[in-house]
Protein backbone atom coordinates (compact mmCIF):
# COMPACT_ATOMS: atom_id res chain seq x y z
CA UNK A 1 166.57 59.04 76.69
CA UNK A 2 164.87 60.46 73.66
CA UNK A 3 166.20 64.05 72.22
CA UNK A 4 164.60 66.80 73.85
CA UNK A 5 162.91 69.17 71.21
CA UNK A 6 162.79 72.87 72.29
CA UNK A 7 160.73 75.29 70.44
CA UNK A 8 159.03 78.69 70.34
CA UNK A 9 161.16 81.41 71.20
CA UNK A 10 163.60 80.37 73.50
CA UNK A 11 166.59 82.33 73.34
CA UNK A 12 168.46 84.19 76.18
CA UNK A 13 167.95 87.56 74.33
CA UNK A 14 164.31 86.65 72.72
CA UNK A 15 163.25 88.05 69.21
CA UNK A 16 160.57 90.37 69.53
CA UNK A 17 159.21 93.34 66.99
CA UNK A 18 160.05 97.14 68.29
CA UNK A 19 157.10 99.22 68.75
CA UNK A 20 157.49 102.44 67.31
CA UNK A 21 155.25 105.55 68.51
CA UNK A 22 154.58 108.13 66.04
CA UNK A 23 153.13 111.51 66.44
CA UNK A 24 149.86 111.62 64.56
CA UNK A 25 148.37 115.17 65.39
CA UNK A 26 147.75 117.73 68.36
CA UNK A 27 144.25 118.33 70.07
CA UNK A 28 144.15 122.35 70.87
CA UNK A 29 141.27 122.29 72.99
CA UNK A 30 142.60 120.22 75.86
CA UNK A 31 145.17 119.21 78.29
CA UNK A 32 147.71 120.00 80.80
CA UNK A 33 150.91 119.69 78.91
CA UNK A 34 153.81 122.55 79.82
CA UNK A 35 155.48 124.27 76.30
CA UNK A 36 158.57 122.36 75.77
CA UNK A 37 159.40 119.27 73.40
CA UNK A 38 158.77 116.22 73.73
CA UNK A 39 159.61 112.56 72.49
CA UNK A 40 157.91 109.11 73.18
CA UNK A 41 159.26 105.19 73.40
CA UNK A 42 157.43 102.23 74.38
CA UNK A 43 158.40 98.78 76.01
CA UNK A 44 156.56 95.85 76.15
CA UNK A 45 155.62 94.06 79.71
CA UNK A 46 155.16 90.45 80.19
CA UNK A 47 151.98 88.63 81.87
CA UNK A 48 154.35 88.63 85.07
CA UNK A 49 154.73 92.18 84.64
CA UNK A 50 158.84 92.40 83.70
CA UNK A 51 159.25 95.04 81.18
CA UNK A 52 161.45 94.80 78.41
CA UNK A 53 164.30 97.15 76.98
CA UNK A 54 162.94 100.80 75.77
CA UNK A 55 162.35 100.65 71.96
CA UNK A 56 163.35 103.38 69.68
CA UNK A 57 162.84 107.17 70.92
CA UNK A 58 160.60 109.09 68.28
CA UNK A 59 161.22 112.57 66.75
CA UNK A 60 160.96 115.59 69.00
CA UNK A 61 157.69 117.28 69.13
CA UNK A 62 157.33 120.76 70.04
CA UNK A 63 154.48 122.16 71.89
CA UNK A 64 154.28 125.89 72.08
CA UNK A 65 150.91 128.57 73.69
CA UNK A 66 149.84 129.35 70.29
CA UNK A 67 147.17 128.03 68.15
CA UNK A 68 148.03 127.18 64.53
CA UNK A 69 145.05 128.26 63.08
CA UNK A 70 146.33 131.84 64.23
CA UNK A 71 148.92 131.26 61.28
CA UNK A 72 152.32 130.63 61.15
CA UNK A 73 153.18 134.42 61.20
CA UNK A 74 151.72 134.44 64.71
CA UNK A 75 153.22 131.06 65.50
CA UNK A 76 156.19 132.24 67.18
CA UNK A 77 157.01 128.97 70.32
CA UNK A 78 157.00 129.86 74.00
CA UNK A 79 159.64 130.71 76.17
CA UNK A 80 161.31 127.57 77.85
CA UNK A 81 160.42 128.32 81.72
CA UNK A 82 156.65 129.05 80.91
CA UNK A 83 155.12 128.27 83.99
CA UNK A 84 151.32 127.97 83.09
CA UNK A 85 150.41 124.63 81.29
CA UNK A 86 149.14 124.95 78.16
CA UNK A 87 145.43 123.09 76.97
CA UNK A 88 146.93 121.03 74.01
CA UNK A 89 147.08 117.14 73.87
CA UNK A 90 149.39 114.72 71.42
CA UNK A 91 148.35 112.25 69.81
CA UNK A 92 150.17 108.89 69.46
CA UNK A 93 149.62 106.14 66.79
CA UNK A 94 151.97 102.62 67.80
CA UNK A 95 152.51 100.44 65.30
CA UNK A 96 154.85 97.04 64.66
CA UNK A 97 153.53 95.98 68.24
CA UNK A 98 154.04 92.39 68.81
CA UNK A 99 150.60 90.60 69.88
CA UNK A 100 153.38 87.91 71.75
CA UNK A 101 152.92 90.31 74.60
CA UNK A 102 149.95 91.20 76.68
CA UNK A 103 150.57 94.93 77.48
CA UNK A 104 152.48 97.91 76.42
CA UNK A 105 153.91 100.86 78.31
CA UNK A 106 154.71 104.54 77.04
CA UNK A 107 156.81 106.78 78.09
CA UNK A 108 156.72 110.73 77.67
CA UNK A 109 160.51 112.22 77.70
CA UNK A 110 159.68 116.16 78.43
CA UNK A 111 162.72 118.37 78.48
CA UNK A 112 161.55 121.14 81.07
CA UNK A 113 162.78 124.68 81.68
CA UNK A 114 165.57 126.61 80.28
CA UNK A 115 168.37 123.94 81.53
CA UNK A 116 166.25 121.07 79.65
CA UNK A 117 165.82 119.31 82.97
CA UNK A 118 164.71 115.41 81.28
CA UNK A 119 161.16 114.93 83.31
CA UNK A 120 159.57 111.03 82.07
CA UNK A 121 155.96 110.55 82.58
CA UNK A 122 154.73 106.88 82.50
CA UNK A 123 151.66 106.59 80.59
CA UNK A 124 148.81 103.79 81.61
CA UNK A 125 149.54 100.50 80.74
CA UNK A 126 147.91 99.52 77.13
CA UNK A 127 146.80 95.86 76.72
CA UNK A 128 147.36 94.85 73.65
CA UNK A 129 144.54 92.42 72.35
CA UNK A 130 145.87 91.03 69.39
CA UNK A 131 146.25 94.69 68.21
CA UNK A 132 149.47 95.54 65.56
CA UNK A 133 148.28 99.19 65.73
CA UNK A 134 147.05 101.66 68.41
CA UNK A 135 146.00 104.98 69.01
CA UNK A 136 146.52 106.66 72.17
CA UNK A 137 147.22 110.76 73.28
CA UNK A 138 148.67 112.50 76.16
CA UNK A 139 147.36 115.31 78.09
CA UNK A 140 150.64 115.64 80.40
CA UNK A 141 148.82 114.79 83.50
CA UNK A 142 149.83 110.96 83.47
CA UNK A 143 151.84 111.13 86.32
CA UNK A 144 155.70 110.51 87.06
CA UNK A 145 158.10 107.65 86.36
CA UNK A 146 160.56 106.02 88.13
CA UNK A 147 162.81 107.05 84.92
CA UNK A 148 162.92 110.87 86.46
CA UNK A 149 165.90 109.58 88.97
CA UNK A 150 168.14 108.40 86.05
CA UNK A 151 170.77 110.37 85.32
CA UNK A 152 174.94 109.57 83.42
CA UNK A 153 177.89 111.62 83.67
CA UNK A 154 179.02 110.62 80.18
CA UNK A 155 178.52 108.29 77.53
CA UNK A 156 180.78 106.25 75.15
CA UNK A 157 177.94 106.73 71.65
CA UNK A 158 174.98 108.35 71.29
C-alpha cells in the first residue's frame, strides 16, 4: 500500500487564531443594560455547531446612569444594586477571527448586584463570511446562557 498523506489541519488540539473582542465606544441613547461592569469573550462554532474553548476575556467595562457629556465632575458611577436598567449600549469590534470557521459566538460576563453575582448573556450567533474584523454592540437584552449555572469552589491559577 502506498503512504497515506494527511494534510490540512489535523491535529487532536487544532491550530486556530483567538478572537479578541474589544470595546470600541458606548451608545447613550439606547438599551437595556443594568449599571455594573462588564467583560466580553468569544468562541468559535463549527458547521456542526460544536463550539470551541472561550478565547481571551477583555478588559472590564463599566457602565454607570450618567451621561459623559454631563462631565466628569458629574460622572460619579451608580450604586451596585441599581434596579432600573439604564438606556446605554456597548459597542464591540472582533478582530484576529479565523475565516476557517463559519460562525462566532459572544458572550457578555455581567457582575450584578452588590455580591457581584457573575450573570453571562449569550449574544446571537455571528457568521463570519470571510470577515477578519467585525463590529457588533450589546443592548443587555440578548438573553441568558447556559454559562449562568457554572460555578468553582476554588481554583489552582488565575
Amino acid at each position: 500500500n502506498p503512504p497515506t498523506t494527511l494534510t490540512g489541519n489535523i491535529s487532536i488540539i487544532p491550530y486556530q487564531d483567538i478572537p479578541l473582542v474589544d470595546f470600541s465606544g458606548i451608545d447613550e441613547d439606547s438599551g437595556a443594560l443594568h449599571g455594573g461592569v462588564y467583560q466580553f469573550v468569544a468562541r468559535y462554532i463549527t458547521k456542526e455547531g460544536n463550539k470551541t474553548g472561550l478565547g481571551i476575556v477583555c478588559n472590564p467595562i463599566p457602565i454607570v446612569d450618567e451621561k459623559r457629556s454631563l462631565g466628569r465632575h458629574k460622572y460619579d458611577g451608580t450604586y451596585p444594586d441599581y434596579p432600573v436598567t439604564i438606556g446605554k449600549t456597548i459597542k464591540l469590534t472582533v478582530t484576529n477571527i479565523d475565516i476557517d470557521f463559519p460562525y462566532l459566538e459572544i458572550l457578555a460576563i455581567h457582575y450584578d448586584g452588590i455580591t457581584n453575582e457573575i450573570k453571562v448573556d449569550q449574544l446571537s450567533q455571528i457568521n463570519i463570511e470571510g470577515r477578519t474584523t467585525i463590529e457588533t454592540s450589546y443592548a443587555g437584552n440578548e438573553g441568558s446562557s447556559d454559562l449562568d449555572k457554572l460555578s468553582y469552589s476554588h481554583s489552582s491559577s488565575i
